[in-house]
Protein backbone atom coordinates (compact mmCIF):
# COMPACT_ATOMS: atom_id res chain seq x y z
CA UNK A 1 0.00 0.00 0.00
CA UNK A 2 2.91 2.45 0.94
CA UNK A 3 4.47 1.62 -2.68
CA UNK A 4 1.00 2.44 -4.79
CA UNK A 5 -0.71 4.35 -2.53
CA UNK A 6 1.72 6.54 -0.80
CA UNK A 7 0.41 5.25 2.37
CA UNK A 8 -3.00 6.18 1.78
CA UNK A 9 -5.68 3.89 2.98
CA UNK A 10 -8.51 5.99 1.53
CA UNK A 11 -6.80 5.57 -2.07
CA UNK A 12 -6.42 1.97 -1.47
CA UNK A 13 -10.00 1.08 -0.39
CA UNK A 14 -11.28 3.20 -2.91
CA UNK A 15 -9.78 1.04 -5.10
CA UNK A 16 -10.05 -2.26 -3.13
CA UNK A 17 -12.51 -4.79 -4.93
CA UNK A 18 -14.22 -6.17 -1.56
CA UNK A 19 -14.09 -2.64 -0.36
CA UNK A 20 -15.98 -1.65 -3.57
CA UNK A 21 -18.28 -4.38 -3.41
CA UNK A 22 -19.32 -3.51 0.53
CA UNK A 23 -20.48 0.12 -0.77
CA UNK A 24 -21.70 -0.51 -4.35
CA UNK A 25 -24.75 -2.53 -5.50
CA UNK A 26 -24.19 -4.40 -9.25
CA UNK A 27 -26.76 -5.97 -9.60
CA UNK A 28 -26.36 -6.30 -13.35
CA UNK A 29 -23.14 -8.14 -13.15
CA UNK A 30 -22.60 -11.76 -12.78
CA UNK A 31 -19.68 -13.95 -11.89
CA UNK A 32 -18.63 -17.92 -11.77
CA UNK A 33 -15.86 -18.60 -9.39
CA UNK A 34 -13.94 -22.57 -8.94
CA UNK A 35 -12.43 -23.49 -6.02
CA UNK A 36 -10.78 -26.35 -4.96
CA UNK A 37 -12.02 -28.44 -1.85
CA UNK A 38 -8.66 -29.03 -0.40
CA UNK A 39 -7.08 -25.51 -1.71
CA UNK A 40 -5.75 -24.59 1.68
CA UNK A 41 -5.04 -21.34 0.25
CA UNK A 42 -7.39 -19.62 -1.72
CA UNK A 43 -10.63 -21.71 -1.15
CA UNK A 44 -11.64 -19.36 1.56
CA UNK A 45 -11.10 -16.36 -0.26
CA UNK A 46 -13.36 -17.72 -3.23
CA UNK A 47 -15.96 -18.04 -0.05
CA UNK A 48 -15.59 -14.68 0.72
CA UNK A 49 -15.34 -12.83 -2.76
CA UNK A 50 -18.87 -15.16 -3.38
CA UNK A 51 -20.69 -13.69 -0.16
CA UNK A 52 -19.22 -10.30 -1.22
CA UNK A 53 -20.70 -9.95 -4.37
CA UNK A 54 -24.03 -12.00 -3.92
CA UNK A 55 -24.08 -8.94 -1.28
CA UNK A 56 -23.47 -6.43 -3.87
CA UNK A 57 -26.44 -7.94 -5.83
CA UNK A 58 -24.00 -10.15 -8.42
CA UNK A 59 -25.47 -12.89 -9.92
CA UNK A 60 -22.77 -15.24 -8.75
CA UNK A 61 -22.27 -18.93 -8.87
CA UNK A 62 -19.36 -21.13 -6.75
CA UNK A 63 -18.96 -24.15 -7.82
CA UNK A 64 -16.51 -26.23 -5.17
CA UNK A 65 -14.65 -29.17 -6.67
CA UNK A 66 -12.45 -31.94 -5.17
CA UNK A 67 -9.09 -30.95 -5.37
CA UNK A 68 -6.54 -28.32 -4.91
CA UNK A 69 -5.25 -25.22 -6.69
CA UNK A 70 -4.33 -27.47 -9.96
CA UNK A 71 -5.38 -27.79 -13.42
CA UNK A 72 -7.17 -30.97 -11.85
CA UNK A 73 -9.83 -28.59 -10.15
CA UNK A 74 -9.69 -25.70 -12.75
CA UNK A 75 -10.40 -27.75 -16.10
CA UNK A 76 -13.47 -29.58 -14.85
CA UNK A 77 -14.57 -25.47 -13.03
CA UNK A 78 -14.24 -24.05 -16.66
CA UNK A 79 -15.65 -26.60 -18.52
CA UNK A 80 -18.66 -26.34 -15.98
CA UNK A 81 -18.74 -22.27 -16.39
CA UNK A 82 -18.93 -22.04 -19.94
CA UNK A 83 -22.36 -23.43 -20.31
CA UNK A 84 -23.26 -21.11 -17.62
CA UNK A 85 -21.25 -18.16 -19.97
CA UNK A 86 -23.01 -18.90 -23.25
CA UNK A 87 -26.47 -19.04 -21.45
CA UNK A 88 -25.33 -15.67 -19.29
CA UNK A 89 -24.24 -14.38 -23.61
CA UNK A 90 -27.76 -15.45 -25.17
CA UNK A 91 -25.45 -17.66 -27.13
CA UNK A 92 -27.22 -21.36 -26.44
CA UNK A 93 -30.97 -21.34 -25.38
């Protein structure tokens, strides 16, 4: 923060996406996030970006697979979210 933001908070959390997502409302965005059951280090963060933005009104799906932060979890997560993109893109009906 001192690098980027001289040191100021107020610049930073203006900035800071769960920051942004506690004060705004979007509810015309949507999101799909993957996370891996045995991720030990970002599978709570994917827990807390969800409940962030279903907060901020997202349409937001988490889809939790066995696994950890590999291609073994991420292939399966994207082949799941891009049904869920081309219906979100009026692309399939």
């Amino acid at each position: 923060m001192r690098a980027t933001f001289g040191g100021d908070e107020a610049a930073f959390r203006a900035v800071n996406p769960l920051d942004v997502l506690a004060s705004r409302r979007f509810p015309d965005s949507a999101g799909f996030l993957v996370a891996g059951a045995d991720d030990g280090s970002y599978r709570q963060q994917a827990h807390e970006i969800y409940a962030a933005t279903r907060a901020a009104g997202m349409d937001v799906q988490l889809q939790e697979l066995p696994g950890g932060h590999t291609w073994r979890v991420w292939a399966p997560g994207l082949q799941a979210a891009l049904p869920w993109l081309a219906g979100r893109l009026e692309l399939t009906a």
